[in-house]
N, C-alpha and C. Protein backbone atom coordinates (compact mmCIF):
# COMPACT_ATOMS: atom_id res chain seq x y z
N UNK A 1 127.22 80.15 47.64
CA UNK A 1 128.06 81.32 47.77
C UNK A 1 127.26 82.56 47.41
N UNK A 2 127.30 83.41 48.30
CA UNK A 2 126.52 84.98 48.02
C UNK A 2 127.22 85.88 47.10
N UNK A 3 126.62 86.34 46.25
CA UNK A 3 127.37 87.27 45.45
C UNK A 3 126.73 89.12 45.78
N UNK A 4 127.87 89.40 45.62
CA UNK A 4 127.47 90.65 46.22
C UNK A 4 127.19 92.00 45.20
N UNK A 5 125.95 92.74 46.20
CA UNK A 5 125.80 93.49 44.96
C UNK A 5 126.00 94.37 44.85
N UNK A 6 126.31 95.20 43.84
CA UNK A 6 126.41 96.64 43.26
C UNK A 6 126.19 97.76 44.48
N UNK A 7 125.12 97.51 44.94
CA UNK A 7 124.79 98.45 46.10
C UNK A 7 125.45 98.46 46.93
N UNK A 8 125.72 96.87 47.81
CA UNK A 8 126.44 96.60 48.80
C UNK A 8 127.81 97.08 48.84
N UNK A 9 128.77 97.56 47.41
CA UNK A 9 129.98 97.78 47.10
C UNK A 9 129.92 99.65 47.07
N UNK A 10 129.11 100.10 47.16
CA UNK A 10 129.13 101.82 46.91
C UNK A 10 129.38 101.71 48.26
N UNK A 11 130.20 103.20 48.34
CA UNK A 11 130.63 103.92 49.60
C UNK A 11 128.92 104.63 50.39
N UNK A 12 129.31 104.60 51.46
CA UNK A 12 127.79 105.65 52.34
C UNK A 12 127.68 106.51 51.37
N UNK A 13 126.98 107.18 51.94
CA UNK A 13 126.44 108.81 51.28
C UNK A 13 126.08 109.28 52.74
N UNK A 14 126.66 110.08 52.97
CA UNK A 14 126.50 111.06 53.62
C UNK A 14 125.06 112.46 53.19
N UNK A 15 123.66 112.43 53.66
CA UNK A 15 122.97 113.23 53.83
C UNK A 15 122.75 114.66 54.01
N UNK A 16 124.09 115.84 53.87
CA UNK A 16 124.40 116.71 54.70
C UNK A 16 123.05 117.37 54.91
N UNK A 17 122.30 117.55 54.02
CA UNK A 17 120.81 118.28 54.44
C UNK A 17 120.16 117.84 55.45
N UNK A 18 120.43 116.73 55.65
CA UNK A 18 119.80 115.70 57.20
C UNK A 18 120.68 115.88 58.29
N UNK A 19 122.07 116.26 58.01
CA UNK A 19 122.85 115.66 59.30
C UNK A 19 123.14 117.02 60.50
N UNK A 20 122.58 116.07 61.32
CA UNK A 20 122.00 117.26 62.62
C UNK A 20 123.34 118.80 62.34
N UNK A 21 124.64 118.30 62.73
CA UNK A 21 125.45 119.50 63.28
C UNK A 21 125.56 120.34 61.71
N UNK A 22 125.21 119.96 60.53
CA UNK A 22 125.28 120.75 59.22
C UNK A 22 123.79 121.66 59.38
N UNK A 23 122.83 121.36 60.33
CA UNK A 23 121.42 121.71 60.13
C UNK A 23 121.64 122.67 60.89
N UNK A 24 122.22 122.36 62.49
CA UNK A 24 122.36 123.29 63.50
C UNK A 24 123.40 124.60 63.15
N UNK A 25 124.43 124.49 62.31
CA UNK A 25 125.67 125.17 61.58
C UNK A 25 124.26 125.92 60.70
N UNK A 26 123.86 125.86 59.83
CA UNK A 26 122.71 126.04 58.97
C UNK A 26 121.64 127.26 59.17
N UNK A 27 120.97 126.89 60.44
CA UNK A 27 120.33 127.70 61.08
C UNK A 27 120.72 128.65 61.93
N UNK A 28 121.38 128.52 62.71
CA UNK A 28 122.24 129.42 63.56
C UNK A 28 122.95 130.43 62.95
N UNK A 29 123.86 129.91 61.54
CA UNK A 29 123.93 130.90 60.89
C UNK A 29 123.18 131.92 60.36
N UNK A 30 121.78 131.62 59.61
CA UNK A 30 120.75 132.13 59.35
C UNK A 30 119.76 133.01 60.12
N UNK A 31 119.76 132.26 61.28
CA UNK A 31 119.54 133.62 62.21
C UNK A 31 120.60 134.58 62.78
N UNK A 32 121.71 134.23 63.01
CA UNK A 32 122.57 135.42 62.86
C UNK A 32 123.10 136.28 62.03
N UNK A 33 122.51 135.92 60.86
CA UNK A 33 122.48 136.99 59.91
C UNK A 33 121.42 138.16 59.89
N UNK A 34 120.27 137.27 59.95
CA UNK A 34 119.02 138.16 60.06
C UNK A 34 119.10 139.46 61.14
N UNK A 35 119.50 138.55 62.73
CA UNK A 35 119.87 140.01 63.56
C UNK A 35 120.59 140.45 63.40
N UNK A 36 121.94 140.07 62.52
CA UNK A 36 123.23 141.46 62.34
C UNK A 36 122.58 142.67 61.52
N UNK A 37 121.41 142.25 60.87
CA UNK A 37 120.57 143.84 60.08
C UNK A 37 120.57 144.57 61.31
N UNK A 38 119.73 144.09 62.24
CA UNK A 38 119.38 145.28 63.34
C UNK A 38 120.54 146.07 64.17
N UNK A 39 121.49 145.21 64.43
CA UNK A 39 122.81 146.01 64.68
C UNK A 39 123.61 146.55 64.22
N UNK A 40 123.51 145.78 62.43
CA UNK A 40 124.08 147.03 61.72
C UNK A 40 123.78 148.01 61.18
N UNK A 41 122.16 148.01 61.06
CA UNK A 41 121.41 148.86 60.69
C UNK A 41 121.59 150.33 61.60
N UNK A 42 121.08 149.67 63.54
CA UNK A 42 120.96 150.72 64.72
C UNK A 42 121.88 151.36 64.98
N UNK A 43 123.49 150.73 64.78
CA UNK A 43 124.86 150.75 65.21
C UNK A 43 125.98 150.86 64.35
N UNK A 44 125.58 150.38 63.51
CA UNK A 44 126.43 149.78 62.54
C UNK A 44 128.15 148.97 63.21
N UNK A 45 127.18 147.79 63.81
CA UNK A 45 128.08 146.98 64.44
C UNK A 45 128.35 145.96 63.26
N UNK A 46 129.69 144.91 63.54
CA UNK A 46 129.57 144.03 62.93
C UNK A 46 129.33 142.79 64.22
N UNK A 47 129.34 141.43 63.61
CA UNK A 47 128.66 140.42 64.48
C UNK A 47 129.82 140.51 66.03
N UNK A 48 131.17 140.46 65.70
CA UNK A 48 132.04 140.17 66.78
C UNK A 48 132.34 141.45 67.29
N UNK A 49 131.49 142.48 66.84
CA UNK A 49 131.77 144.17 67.76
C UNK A 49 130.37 143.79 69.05
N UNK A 50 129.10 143.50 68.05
CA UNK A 50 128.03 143.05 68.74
C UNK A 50 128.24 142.20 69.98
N UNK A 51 128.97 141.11 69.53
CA UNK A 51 128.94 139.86 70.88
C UNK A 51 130.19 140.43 71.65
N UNK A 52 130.80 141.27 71.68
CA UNK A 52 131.59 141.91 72.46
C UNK A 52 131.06 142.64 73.03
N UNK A 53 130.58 143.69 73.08
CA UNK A 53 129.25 144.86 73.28
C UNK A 53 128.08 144.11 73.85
N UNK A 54 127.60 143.21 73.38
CA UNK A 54 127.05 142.52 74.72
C UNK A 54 127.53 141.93 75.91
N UNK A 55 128.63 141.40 75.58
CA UNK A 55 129.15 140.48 76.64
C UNK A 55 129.49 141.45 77.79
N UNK A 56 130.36 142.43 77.55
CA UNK A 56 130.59 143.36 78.12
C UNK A 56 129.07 143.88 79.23
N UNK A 57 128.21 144.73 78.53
CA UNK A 57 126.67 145.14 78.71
C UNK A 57 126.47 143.70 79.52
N UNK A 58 126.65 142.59 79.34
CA UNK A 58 126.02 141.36 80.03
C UNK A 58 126.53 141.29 81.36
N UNK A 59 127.95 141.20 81.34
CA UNK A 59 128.80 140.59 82.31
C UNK A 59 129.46 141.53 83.24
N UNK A 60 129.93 142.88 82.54
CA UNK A 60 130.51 144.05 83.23
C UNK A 60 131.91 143.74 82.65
N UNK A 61 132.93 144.37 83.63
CA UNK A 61 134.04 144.16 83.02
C UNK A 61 135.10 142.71 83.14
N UNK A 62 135.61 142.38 81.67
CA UNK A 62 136.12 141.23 81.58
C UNK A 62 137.34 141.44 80.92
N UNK A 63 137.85 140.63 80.74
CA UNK A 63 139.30 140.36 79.68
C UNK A 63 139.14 140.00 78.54
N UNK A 64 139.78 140.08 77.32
CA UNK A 64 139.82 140.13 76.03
C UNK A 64 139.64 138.11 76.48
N UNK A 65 140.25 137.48 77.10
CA UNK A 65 140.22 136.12 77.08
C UNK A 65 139.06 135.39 77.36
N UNK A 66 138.21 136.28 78.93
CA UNK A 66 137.12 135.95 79.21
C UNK A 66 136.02 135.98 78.40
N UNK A 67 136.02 137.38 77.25
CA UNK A 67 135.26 137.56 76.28
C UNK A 67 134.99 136.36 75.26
N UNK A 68 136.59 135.99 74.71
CA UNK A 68 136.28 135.24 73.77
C UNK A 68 135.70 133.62 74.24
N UNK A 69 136.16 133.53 75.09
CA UNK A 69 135.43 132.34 75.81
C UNK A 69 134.02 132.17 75.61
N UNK A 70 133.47 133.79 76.38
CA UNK A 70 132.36 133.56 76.55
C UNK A 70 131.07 133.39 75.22
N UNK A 71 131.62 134.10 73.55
CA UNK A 71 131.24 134.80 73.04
C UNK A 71 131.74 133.74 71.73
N UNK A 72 132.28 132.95 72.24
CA UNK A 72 132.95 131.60 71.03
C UNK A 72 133.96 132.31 69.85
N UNK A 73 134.67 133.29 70.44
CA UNK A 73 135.19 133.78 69.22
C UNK A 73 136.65 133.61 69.58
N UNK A 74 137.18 133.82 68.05
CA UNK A 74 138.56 133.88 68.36
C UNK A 74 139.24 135.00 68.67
N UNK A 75 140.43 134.55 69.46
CA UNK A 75 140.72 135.72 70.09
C UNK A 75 141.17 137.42 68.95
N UNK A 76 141.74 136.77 67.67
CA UNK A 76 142.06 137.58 66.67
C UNK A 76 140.66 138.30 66.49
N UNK A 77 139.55 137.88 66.25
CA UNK A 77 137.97 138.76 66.17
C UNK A 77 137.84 139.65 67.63
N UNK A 78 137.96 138.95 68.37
CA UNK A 78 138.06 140.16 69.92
C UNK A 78 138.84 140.50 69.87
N UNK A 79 140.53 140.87 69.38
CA UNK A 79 140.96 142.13 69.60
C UNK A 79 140.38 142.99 68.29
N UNK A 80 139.91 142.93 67.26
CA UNK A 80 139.57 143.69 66.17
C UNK A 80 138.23 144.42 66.94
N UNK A 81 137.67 143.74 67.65
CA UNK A 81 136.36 143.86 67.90
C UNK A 81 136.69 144.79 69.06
N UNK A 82 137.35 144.57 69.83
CA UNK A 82 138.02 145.75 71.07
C UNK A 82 138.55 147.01 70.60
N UNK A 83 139.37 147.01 69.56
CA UNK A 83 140.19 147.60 68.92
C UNK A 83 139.08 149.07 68.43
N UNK A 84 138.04 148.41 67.67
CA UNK A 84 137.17 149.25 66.86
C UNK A 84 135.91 149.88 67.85
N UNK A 85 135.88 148.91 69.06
CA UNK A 85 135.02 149.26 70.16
C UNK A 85 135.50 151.08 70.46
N UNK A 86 136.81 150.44 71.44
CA UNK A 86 137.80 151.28 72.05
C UNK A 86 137.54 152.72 70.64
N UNK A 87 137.98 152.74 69.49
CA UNK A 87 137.46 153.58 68.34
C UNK A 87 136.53 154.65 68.74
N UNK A 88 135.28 154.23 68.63
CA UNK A 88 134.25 154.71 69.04
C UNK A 88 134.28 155.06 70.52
N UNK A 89 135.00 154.74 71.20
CA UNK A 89 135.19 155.33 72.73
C UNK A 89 134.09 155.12 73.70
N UNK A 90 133.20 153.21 73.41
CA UNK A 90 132.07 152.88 73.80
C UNK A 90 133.37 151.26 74.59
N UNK A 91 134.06 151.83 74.57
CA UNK A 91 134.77 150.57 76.11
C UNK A 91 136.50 151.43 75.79
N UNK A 92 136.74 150.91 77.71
CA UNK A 92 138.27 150.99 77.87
C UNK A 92 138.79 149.58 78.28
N UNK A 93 140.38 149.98 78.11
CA UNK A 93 141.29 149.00 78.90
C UNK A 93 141.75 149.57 80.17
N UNK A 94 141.46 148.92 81.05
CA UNK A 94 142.67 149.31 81.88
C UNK A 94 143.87 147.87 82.40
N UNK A 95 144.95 148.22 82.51
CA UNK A 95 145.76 147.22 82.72
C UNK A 95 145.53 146.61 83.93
N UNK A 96 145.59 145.51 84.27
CA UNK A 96 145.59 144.65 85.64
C UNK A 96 146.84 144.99 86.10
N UNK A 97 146.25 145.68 87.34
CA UNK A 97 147.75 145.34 88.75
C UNK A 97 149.11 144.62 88.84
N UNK A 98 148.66 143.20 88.61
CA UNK A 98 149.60 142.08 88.82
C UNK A 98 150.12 141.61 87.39
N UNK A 99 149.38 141.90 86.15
CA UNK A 99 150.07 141.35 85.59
C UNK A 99 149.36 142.35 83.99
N UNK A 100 150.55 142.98 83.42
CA UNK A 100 150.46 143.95 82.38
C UNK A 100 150.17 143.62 81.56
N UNK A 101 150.49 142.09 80.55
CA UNK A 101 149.77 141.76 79.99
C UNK A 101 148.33 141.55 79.34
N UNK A 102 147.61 141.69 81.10
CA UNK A 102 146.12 141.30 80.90
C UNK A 102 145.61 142.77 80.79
N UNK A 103 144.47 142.74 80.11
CA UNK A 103 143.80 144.21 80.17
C UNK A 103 142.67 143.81 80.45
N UNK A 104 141.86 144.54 81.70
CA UNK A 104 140.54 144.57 81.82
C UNK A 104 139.69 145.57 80.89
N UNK A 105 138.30 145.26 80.12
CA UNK A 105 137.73 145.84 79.65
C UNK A 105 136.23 146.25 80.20
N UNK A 106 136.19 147.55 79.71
CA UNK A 106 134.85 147.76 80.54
C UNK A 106 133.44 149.06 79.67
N UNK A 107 132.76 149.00 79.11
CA UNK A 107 131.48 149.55 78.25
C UNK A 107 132.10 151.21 79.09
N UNK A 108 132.17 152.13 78.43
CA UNK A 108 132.22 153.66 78.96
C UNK A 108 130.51 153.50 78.88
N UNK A 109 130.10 154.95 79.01
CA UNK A 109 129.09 155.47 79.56
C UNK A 109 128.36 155.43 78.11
N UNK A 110 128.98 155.76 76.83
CA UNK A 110 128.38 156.19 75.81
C UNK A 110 128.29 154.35 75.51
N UNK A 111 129.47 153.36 75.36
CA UNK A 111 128.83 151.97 74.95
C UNK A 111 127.61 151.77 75.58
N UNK A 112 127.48 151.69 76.88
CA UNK A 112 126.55 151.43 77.90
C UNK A 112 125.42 151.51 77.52
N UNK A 113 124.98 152.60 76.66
CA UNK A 113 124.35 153.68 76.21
C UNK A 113 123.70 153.14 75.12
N UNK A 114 124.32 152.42 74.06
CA UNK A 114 124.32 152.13 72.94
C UNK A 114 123.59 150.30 73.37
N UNK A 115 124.33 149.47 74.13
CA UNK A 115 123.96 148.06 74.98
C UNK A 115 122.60 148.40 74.94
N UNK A 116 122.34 149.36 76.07
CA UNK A 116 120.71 149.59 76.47
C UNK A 116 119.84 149.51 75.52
N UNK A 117 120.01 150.56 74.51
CA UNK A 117 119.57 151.03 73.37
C UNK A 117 119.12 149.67 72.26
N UNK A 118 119.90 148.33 72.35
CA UNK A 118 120.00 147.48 71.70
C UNK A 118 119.30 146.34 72.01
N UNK A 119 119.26 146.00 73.89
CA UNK A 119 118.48 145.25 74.48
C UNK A 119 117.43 144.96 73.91
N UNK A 120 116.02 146.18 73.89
CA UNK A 120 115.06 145.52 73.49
C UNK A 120 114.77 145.35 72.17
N UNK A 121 115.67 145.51 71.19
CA UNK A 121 115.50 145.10 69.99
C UNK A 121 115.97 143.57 69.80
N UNK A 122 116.83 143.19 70.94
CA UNK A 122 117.48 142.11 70.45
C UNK A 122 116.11 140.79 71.46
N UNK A 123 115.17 141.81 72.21
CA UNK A 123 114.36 140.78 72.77
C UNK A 123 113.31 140.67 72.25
N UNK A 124 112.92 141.58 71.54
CA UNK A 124 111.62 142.05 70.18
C UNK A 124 112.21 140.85 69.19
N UNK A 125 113.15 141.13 68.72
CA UNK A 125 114.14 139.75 67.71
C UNK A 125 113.43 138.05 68.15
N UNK A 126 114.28 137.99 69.32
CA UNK A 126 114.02 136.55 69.57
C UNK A 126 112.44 136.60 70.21
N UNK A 127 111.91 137.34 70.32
CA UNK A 127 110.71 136.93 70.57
C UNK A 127 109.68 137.01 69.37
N UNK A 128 109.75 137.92 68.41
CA UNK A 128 109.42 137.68 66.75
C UNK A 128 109.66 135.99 66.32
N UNK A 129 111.22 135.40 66.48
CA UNK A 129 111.60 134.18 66.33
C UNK A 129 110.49 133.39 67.12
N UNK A 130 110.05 133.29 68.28
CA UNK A 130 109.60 131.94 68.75
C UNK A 130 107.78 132.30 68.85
N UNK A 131 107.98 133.12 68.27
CA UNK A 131 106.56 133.85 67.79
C UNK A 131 106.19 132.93 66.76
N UNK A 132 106.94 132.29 66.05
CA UNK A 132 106.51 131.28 64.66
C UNK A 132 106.48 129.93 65.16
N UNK A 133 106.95 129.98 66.44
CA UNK A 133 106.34 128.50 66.66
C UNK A 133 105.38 128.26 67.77
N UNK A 134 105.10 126.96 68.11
CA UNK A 134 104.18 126.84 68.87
C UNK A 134 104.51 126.99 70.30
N UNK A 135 104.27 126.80 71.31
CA UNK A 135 104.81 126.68 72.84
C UNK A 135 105.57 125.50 73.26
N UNK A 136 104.95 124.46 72.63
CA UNK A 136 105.58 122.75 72.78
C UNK A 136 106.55 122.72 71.76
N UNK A 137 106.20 123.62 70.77
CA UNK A 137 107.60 123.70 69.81
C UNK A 137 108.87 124.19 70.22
N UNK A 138 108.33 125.69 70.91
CA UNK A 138 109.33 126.27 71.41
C UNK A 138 110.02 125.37 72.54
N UNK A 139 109.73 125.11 73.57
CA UNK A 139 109.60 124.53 74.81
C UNK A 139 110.73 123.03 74.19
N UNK A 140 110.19 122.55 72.97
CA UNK A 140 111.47 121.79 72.59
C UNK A 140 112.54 121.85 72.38
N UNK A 141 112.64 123.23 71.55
CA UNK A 141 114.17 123.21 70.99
C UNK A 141 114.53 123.91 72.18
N UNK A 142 114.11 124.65 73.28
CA UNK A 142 114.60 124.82 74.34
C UNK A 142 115.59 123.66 75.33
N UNK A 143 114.45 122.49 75.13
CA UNK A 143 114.90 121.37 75.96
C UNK A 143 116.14 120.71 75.45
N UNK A 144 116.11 120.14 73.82
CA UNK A 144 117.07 120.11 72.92
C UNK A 144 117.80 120.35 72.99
N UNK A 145 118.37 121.92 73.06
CA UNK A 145 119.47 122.24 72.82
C UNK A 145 120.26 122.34 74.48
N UNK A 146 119.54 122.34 75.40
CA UNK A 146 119.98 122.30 76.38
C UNK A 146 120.79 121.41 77.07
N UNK A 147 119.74 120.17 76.71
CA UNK A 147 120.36 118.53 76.70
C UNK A 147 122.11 118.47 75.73
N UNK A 148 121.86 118.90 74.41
CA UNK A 148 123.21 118.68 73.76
C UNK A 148 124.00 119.58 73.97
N UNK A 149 124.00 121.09 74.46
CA UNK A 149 124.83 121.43 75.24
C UNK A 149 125.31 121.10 76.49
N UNK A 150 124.21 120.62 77.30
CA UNK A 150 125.39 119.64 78.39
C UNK A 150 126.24 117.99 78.03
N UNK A 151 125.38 117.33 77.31
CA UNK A 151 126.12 116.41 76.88
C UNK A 151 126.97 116.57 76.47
N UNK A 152 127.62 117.84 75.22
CA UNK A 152 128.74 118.22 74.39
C UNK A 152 129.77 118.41 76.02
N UNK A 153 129.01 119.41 77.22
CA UNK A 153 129.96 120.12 78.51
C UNK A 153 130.59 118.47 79.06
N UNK A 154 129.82 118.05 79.23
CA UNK A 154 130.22 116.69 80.02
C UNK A 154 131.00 116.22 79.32
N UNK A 155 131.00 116.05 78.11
CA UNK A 155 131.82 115.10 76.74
C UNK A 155 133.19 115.44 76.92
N UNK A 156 133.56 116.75 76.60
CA UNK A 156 134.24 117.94 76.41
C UNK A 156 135.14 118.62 77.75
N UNK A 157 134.12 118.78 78.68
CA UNK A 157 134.65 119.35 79.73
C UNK A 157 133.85 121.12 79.72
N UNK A 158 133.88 121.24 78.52
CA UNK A 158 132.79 123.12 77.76
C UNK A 158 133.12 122.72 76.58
N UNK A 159 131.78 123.94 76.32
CA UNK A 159 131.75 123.53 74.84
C UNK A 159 132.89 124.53 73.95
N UNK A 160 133.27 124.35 72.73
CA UNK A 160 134.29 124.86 72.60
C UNK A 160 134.12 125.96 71.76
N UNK A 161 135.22 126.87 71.42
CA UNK A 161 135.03 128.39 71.34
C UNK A 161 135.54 127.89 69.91
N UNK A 162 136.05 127.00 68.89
CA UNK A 162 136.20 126.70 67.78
C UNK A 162 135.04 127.56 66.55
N UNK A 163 134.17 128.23 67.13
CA UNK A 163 133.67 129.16 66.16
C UNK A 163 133.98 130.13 66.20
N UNK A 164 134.27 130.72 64.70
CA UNK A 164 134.99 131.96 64.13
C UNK A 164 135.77 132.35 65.01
């Protein structure tokens, strides 16, 4: 008869310093901290005025819904983030035709202005970032993350806007 031991009777342990989505949560955060200096420094944006203000500058004009989709936020951070945009008088609404509810949004001339202005800092940024690694390094976490973002799309159907 086997007797069992001490070890065999402890619960797992969970690694969190090892475990991939706490690492990826980890870093991602960490670099989005680092670039909210430059936007809040240039702009004095906060992160969900920023990914609004780009998306916008990215895409042209969208909906408070399309935004948060695109931009993983919740919809409560995109209207704050519209709200304080609209403020500064760097985007409008205008109401959709068919249905009043929806508001299209769109960068005025002065956001526009401010987007441009931000571009190449935010490509100076990520290119500082992959400046520390190698090419096969880079070229990995490129491949990486590409792979587990479609696996998550396929899994899923998209990946989900469950952040902030």
């Amino acid at each position: 008869m086997a007797i069992k031991s001490e070890a065999s009777d402890a619960p797992e342990i969970l690694n969190l310093e090892n475990f991939l989505p706490y690492r990826l949560y980890r870093l991602a955060d960490a670099v989005s901290r680092e670039f909210s200096r430059i936007y809040k420094d240039s702009h004095g944006l906060t992160r969900p005025e920023w990914r609004t203000l780009s998306g916008l500058g990215q895409h042209g004009t969208m909906t408070a819904t399309e935004l948060g989709n695109q931009s993983a936020m919740h919809k409560t951070k995109v209207s704050r983030a519209v709200a304080e945009l609209e403020r500064r008088r760097w985007l409008t609404r205008t109401a959709d035709e068919n249905d009043r509810r929806v508001e299209h949004l769109a960068l005025t001339r002065v956001g526009l202005a401010a987007y441009r202005e931000m571009v190449p800092l935010a490509k100076a940024f990520e290119r500082d970032l992959l400046d520390k690694l190698s090419a096969s390094e880079g070229a990995a976490i490129s491949n990486g993350l590409a792979a587990l973002e479609a696996a998550l799309a396929s899994t899923h159907g998209q990946l989900r806007n469950d952040i902030e």
